[in-house]
C-alpha atoms as a PDB file:
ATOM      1  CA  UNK A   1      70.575  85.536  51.682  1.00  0.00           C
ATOM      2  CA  UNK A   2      69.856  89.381  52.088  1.00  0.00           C
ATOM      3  CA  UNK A   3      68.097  88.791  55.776  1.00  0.00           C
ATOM      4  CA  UNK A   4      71.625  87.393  56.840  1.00  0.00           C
ATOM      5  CA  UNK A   5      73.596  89.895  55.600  1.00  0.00           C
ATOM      6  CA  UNK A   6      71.341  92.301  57.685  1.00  0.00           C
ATOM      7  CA  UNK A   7      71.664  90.171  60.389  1.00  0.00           C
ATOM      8  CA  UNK A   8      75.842  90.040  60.217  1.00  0.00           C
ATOM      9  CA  UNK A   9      75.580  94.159  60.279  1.00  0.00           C
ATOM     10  CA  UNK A  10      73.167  94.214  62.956  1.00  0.00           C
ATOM     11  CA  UNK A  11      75.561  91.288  65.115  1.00  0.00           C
ATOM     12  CA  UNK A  12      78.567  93.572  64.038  1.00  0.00           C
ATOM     13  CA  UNK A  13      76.824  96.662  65.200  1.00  0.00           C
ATOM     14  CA  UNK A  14      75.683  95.608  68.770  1.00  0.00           C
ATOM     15  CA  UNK A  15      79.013  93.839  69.008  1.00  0.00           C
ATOM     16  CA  UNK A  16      80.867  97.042  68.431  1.00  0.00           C
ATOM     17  CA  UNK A  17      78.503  98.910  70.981  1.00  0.00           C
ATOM     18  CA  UNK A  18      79.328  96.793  73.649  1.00  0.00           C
ATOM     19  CA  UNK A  19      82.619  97.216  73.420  1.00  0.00           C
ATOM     20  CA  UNK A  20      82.479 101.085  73.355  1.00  0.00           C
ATOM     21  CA  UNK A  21      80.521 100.596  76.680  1.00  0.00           C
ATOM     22  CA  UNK A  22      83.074  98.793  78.351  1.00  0.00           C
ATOM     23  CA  UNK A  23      85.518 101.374  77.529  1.00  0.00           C
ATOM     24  CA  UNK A  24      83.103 104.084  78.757  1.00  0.00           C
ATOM     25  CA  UNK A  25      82.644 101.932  82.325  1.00  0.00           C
ATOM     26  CA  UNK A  26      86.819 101.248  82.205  1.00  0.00           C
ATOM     27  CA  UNK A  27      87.067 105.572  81.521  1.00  0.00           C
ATOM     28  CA  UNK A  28      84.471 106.305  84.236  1.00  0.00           C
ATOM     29  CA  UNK A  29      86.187 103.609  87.379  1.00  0.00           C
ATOM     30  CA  UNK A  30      89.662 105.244  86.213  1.00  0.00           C
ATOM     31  CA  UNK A  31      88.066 109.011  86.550  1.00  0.00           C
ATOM     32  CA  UNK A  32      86.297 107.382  90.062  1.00  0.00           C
ATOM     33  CA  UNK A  33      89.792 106.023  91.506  1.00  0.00           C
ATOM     34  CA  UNK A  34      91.646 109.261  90.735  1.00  0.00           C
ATOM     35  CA  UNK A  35      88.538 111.398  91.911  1.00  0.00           C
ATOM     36  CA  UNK A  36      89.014 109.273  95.223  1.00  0.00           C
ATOM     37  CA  UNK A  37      92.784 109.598  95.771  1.00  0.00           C
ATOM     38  CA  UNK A  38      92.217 113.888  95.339  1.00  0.00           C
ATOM     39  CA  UNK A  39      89.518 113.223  98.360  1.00  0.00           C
ATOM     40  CA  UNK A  40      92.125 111.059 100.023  1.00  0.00           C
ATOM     41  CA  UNK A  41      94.631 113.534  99.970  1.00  0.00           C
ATOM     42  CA  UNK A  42      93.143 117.279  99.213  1.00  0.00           C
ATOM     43  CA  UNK A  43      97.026 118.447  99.710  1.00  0.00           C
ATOM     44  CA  UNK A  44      97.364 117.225  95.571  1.00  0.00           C
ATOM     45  CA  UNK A  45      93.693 118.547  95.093  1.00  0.00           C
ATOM     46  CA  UNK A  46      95.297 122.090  95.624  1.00  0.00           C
ATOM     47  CA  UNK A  47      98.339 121.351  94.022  1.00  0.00           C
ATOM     48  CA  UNK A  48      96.819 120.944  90.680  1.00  0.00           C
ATOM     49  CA  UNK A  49      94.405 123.926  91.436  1.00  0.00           C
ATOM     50  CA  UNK A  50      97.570 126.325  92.124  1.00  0.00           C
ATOM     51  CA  UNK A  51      99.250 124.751  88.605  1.00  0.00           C
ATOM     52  CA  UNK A  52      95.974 125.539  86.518  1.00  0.00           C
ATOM     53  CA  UNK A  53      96.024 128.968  88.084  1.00  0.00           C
ATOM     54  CA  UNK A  54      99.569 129.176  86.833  1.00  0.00           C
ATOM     55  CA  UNK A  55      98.890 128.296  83.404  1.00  0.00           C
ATOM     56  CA  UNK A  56      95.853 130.408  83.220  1.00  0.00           C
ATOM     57  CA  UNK A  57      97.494 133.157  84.370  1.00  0.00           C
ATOM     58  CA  UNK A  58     100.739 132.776  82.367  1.00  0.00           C
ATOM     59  CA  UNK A  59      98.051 132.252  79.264  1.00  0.00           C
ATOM     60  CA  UNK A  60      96.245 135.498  80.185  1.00  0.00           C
ATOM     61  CA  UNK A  61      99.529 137.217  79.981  1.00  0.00           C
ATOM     62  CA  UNK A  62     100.550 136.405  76.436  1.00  0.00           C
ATOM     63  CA  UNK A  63      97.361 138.246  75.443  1.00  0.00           C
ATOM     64  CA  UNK A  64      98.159 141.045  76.730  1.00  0.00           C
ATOM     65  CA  UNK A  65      99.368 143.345  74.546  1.00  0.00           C
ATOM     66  CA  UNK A  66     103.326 144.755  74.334  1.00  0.00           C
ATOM     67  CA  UNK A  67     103.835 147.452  76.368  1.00  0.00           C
ATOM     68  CA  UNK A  68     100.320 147.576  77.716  1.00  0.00           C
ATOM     69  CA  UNK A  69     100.461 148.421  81.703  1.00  0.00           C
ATOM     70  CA  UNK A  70      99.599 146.014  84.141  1.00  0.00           C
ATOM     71  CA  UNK A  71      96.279 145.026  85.388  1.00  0.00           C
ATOM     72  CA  UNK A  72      94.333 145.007  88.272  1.00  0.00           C
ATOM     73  CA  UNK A  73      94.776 141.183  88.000  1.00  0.00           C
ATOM     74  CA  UNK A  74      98.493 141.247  88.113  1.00  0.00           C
ATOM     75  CA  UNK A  75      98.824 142.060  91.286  1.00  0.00           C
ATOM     76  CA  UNK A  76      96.315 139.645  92.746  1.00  0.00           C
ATOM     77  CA  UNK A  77      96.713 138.958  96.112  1.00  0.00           C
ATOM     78  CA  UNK A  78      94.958 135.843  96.153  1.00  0.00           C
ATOM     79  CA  UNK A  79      92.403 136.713  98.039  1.00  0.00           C
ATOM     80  CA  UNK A  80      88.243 138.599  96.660  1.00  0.00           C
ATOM     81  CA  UNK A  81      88.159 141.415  95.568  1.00  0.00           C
ATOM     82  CA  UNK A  82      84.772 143.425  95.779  1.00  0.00           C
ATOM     83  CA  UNK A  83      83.914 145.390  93.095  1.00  0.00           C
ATOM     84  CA  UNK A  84      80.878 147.397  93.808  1.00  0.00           C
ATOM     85  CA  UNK A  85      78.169 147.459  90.733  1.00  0.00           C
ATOM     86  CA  UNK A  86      75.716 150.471  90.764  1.00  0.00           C
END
């Protein structure tokens, strides 16, 4: 009676894994297709890159503190900027 108990919980247990896996696969072809459509058209690709810049910037801004004077970084051009290191 005790060796099909264990075997229920082991059934239940590989039953549940295989469903998490499916998921996973499901997750990773939805990451693939969108991954694809950014390579299809790299105009969205730098859409989204310009609207994380945004946000990082506007998050880098609120901790700055009051009345503290601009950075360096606030007037980036968008382009590098060499910083020589002796």
């Amino acid at each position: 009676m005790m060796a099909d108990h264990g075997d229920d919980k082991v059934q239940q247990g590989i039953e549940h894994l295989q469903t998490a896996a499916r998921e996973v696969i499901r997750a990773t072809r939805s990451l693939l297709d969108a991954a694809e459509e950014l390579v299809d058209d790299p105009k969205a690709l730098q859409d989204i890159a310009a609207a994380v810049a945004s946000v990082a910037q506007a998050a880098a801004g609120r901790f700055r503190a009051p009345g503290a004077p601009p950075t360096a970084d606030d007037a980036d051009d968008g382009h590098v900027q060499r910083i020589k290191v002796d």
